[in-house]
PDB file of N, CA and C in Angstrom:
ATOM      1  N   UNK A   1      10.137 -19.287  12.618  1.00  0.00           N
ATOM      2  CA  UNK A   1      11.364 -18.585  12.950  1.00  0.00           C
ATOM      3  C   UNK A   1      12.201 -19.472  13.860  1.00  0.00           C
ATOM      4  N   UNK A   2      13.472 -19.725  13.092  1.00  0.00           N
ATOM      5  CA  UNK A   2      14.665 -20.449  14.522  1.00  0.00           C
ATOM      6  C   UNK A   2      14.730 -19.687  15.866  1.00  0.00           C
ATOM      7  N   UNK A   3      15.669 -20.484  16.256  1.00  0.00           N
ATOM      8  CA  UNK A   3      16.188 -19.750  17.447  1.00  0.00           C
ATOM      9  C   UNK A   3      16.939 -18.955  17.598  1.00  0.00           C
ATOM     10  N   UNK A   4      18.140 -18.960  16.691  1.00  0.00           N
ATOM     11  CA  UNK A   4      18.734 -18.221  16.467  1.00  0.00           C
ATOM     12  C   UNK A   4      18.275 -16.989  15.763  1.00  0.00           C
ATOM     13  N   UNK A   5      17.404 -16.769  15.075  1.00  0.00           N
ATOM     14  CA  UNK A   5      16.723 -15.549  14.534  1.00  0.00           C
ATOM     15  C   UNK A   5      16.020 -15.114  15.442  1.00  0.00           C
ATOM     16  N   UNK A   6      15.126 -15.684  16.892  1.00  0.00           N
ATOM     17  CA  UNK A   6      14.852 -15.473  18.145  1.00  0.00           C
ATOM     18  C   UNK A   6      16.011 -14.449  18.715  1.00  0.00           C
ATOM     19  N   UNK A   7      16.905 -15.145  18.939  1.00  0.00           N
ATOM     20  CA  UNK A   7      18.157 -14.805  19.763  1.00  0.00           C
ATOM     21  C   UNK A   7      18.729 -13.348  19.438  1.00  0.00           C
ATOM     22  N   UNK A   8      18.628 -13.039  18.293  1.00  0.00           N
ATOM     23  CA  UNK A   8      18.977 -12.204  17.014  1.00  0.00           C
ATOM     24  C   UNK A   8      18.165 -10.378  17.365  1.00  0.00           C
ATOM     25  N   UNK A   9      16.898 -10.919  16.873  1.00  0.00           N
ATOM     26  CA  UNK A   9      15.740 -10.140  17.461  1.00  0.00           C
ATOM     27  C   UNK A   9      15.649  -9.756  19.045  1.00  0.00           C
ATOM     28  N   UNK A  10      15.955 -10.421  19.724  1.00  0.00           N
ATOM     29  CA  UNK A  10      16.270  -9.761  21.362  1.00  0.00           C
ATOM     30  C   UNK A  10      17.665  -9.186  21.525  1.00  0.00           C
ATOM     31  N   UNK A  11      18.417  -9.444  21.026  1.00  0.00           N
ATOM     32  CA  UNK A  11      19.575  -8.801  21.046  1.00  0.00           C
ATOM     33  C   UNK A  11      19.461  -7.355  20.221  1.00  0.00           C
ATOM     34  N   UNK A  12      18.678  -7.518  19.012  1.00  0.00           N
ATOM     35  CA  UNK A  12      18.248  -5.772  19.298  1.00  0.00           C
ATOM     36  C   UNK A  12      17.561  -5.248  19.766  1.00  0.00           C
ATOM     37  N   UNK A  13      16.720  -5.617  20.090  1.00  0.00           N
ATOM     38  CA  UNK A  13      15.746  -5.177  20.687  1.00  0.00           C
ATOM     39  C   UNK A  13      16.094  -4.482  22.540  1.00  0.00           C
ATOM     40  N   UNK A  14      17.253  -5.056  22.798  1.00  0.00           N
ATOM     41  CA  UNK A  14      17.739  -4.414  23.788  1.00  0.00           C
ATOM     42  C   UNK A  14      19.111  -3.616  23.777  1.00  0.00           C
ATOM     43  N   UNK A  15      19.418  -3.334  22.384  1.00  0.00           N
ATOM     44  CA  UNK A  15      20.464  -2.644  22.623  1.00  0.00           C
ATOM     45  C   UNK A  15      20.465  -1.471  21.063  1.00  0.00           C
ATOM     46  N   UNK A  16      21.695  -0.770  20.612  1.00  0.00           N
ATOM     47  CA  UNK A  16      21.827  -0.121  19.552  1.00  0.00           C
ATOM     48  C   UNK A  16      22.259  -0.586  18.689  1.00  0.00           C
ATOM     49  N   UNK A  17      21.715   0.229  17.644  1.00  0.00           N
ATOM     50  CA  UNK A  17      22.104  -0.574  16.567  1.00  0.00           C
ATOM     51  C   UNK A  17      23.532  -1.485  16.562  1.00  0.00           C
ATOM     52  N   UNK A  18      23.949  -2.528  15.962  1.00  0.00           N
ATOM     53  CA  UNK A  18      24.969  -3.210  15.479  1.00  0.00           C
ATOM     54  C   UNK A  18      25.317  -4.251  13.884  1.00  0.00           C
ATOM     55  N   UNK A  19      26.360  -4.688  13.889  1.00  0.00           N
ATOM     56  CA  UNK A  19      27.218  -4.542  13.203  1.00  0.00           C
ATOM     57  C   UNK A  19      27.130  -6.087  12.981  1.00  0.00           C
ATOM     58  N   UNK A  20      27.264  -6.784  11.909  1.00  0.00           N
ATOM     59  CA  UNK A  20      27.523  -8.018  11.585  1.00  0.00           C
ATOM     60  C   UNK A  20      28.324  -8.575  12.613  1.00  0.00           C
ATOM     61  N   UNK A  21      29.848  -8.053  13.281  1.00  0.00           N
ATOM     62  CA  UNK A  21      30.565  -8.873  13.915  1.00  0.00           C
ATOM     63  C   UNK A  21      30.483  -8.385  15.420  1.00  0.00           C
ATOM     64  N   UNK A  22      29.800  -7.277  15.483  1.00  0.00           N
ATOM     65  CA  UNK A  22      29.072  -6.989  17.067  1.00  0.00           C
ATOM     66  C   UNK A  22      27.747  -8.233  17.104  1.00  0.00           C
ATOM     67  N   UNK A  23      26.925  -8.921  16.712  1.00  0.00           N
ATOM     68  CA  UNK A  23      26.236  -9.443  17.147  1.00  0.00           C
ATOM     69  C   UNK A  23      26.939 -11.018  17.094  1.00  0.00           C
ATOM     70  N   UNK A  24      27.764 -11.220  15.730  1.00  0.00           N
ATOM     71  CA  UNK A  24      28.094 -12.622  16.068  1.00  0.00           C
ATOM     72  C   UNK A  24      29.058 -12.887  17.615  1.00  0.00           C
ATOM     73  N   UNK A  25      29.943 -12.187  17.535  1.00  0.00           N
ATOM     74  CA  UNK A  25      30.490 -11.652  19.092  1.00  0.00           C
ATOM     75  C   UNK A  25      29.597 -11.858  19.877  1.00  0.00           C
ATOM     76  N   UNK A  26      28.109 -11.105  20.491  1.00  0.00           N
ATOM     77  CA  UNK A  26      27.754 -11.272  21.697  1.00  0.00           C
ATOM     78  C   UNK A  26      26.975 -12.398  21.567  1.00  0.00           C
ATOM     79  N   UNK A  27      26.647 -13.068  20.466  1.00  0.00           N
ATOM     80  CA  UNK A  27      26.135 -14.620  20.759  1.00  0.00           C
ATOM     81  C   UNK A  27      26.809 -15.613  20.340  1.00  0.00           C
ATOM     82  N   UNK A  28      28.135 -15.352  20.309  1.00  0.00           N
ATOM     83  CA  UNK A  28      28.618 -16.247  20.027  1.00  0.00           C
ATOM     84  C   UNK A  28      28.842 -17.421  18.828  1.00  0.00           C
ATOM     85  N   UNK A  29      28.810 -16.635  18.098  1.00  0.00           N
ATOM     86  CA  UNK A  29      28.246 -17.806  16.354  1.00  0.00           C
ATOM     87  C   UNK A  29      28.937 -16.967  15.607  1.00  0.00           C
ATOM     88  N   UNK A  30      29.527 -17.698  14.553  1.00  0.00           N
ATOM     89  CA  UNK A  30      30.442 -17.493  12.920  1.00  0.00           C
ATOM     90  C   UNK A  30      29.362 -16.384  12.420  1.00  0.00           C
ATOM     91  N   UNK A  31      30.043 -15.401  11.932  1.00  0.00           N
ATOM     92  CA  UNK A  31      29.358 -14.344  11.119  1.00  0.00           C
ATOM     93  C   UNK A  31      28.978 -14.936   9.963  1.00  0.00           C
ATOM     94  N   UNK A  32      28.986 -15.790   9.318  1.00  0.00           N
ATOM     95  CA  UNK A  32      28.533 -16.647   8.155  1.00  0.00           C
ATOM     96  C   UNK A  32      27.223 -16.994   8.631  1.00  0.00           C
ATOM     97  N   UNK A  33      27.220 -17.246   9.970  1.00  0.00           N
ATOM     98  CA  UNK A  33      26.174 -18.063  10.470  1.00  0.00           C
ATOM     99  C   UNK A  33      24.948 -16.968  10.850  1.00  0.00           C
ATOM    100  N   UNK A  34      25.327 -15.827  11.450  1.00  0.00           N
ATOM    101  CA  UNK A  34      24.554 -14.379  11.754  1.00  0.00           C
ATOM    102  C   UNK A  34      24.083 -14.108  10.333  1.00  0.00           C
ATOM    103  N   UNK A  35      24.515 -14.192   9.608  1.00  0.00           N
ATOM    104  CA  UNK A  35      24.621 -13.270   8.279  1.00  0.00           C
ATOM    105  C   UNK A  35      23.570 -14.197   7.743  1.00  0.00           C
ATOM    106  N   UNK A  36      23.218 -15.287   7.239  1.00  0.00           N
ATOM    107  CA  UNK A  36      22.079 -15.800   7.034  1.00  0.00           C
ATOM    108  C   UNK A  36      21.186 -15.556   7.873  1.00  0.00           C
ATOM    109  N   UNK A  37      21.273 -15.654   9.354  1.00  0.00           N
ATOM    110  CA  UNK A  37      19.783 -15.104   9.631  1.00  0.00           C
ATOM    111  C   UNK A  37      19.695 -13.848   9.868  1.00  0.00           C
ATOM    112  N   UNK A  38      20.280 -13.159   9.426  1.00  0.00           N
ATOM    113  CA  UNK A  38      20.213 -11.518   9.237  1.00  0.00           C
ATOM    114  C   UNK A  38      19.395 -11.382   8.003  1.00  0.00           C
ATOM    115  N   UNK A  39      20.058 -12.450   7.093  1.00  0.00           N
ATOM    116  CA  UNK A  39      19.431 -12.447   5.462  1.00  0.00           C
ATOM    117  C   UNK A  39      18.060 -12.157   5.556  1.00  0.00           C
ATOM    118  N   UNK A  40      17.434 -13.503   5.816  1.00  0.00           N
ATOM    119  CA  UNK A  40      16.223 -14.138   6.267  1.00  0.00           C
ATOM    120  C   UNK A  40      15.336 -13.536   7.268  1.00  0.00           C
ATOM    121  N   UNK A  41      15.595 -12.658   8.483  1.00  0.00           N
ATOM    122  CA  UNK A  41      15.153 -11.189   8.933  1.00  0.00           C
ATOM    123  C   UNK A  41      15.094 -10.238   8.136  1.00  0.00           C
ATOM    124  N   UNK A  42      15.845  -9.763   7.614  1.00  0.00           N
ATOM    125  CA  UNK A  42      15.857  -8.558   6.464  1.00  0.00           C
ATOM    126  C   UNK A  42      14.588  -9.139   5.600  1.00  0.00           C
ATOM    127  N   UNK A  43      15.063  -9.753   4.549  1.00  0.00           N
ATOM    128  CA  UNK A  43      13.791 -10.280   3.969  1.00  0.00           C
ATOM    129  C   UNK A  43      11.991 -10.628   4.180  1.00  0.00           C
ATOM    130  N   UNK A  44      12.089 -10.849   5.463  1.00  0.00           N
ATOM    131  CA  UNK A  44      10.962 -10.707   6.067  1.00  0.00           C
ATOM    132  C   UNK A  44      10.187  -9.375   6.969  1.00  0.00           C
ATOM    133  N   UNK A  45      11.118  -8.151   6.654  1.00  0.00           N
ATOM    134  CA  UNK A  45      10.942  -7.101   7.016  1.00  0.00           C
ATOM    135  C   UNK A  45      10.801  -6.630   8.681  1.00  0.00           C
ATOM    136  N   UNK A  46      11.770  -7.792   9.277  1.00  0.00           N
ATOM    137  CA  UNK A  46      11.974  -7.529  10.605  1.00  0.00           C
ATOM    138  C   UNK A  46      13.004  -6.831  11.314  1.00  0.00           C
ATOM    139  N   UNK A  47      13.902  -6.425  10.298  1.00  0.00           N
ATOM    140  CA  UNK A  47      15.059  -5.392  10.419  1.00  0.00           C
ATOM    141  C   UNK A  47      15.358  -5.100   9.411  1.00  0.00           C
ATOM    142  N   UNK A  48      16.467  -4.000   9.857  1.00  0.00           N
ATOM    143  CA  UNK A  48      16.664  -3.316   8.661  1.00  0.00           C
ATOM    144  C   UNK A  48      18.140  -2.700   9.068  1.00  0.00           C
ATOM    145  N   UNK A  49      19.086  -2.483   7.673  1.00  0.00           N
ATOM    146  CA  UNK A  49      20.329  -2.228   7.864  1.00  0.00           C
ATOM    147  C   UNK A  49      20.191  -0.499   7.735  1.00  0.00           C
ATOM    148  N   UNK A  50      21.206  -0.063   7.976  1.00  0.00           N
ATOM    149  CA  UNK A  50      21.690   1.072   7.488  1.00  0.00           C
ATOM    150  C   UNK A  50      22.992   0.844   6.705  1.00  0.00           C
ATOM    151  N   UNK A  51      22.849   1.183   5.445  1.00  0.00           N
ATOM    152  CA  UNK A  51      23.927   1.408   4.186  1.00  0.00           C
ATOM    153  C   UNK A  51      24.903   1.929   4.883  1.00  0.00           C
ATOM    154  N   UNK A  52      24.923   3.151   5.547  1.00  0.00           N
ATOM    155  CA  UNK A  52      26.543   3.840   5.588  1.00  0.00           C
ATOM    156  C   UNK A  52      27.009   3.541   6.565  1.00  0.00           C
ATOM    157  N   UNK A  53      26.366   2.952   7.657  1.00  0.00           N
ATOM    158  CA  UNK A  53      27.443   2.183   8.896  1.00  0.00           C
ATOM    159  C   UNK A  53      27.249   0.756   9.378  1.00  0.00           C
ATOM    160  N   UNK A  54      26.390   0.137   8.024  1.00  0.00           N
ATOM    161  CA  UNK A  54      26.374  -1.380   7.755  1.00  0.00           C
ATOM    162  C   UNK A  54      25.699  -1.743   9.476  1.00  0.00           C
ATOM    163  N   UNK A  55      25.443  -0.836  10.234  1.00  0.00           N
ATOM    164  CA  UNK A  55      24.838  -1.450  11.487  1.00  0.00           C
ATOM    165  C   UNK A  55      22.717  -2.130  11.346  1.00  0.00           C
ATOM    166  N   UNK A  56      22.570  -2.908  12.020  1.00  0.00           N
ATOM    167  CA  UNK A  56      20.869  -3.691  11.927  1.00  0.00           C
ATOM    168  C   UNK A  56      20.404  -3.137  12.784  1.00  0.00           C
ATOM    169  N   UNK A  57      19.015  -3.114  12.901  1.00  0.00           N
ATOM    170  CA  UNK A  57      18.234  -2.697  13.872  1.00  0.00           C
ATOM    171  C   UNK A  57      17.116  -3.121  13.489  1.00  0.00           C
ATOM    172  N   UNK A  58      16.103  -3.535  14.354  1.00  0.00           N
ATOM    173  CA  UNK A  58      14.323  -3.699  13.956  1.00  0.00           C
ATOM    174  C   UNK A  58      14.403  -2.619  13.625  1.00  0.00           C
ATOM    175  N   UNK A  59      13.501  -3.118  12.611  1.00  0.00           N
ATOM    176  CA  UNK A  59      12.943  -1.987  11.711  1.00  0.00           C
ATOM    177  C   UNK A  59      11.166  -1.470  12.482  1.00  0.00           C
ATOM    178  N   UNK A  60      10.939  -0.225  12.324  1.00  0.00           N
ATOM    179  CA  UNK A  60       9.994   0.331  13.603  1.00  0.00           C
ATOM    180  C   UNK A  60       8.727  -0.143  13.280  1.00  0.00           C
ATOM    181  N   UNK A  61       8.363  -1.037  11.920  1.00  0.00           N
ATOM    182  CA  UNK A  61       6.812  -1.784  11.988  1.00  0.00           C
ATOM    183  C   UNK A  61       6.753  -2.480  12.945  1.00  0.00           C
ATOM    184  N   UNK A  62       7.782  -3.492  12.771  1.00  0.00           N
ATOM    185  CA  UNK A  62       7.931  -4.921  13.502  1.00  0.00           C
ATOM    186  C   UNK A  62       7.687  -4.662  14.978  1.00  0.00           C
ATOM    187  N   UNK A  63       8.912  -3.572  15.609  1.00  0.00           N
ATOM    188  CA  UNK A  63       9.323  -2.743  16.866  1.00  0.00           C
ATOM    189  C   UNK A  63       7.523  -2.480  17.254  1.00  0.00           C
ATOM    190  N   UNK A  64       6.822  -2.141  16.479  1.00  0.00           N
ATOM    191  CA  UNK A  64       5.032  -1.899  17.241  1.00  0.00           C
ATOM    192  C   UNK A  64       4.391  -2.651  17.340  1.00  0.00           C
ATOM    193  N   UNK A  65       4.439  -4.106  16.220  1.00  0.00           N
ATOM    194  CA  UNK A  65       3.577  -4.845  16.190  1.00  0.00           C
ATOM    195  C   UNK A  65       4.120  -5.886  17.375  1.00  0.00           C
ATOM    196  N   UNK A  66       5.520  -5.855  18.366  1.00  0.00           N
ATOM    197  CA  UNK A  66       5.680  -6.811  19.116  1.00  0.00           C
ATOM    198  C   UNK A  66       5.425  -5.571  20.128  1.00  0.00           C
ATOM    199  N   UNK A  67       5.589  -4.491  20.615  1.00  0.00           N
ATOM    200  CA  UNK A  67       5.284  -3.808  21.414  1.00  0.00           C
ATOM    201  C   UNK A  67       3.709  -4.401  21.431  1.00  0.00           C
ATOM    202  N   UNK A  68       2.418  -4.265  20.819  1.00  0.00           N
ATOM    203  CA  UNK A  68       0.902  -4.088  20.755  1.00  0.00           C
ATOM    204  C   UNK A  68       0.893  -5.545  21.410  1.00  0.00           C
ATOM    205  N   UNK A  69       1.617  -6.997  20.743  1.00  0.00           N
ATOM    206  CA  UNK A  69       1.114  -8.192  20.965  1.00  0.00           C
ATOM    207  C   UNK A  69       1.526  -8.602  22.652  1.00  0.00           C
ATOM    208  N   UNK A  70       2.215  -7.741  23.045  1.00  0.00           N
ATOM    209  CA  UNK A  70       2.919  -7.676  24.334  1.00  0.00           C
ATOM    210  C   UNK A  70       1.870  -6.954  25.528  1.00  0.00           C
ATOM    211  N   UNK A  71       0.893  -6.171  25.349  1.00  0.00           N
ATOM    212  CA  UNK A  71      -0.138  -5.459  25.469  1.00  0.00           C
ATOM    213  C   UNK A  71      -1.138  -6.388  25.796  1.00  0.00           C
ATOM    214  N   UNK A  72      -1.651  -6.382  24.340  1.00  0.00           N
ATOM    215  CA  UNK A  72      -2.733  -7.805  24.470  1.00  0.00           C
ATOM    216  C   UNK A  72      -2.604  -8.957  25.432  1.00  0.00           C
TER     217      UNK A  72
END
């Protein structure tokens, strides 16, 4: 995983859901550039969109399995 897919993942992880151009906004990077590693998260089942207000969020497997490794 980049850094930017790092960067990505803590940024939800501390806030509500958002929006393709709410996250390129708070880190600063081309939504072209978010949007691939949004791709590439999605795909790997580490978030997940919602269809009707296009906003991301971890998706709640991922959300336990870094909660548990955080534990350990």
């Amino acid at each position: 995983m980049g850094k930017l897919e790092k960067e990505i993942l803590n940024l939800l992880s501390e806030s509500e859901p958002l929006t393709l151009m709410e996250i390129a906004e708070k880190l600063n990077k081309k939504p072209k550039t978010i949007f691939r590693s949004l791709r590439k998260l999605f795909e790997e089942g580490k978030i997940i969109c919602d269809i009707k207000t296009r906003r991301y969020t971890l998706d709640k497997d991922y959300e336990q399995q870094k909660k548990s490794e955080e534990i350990e």
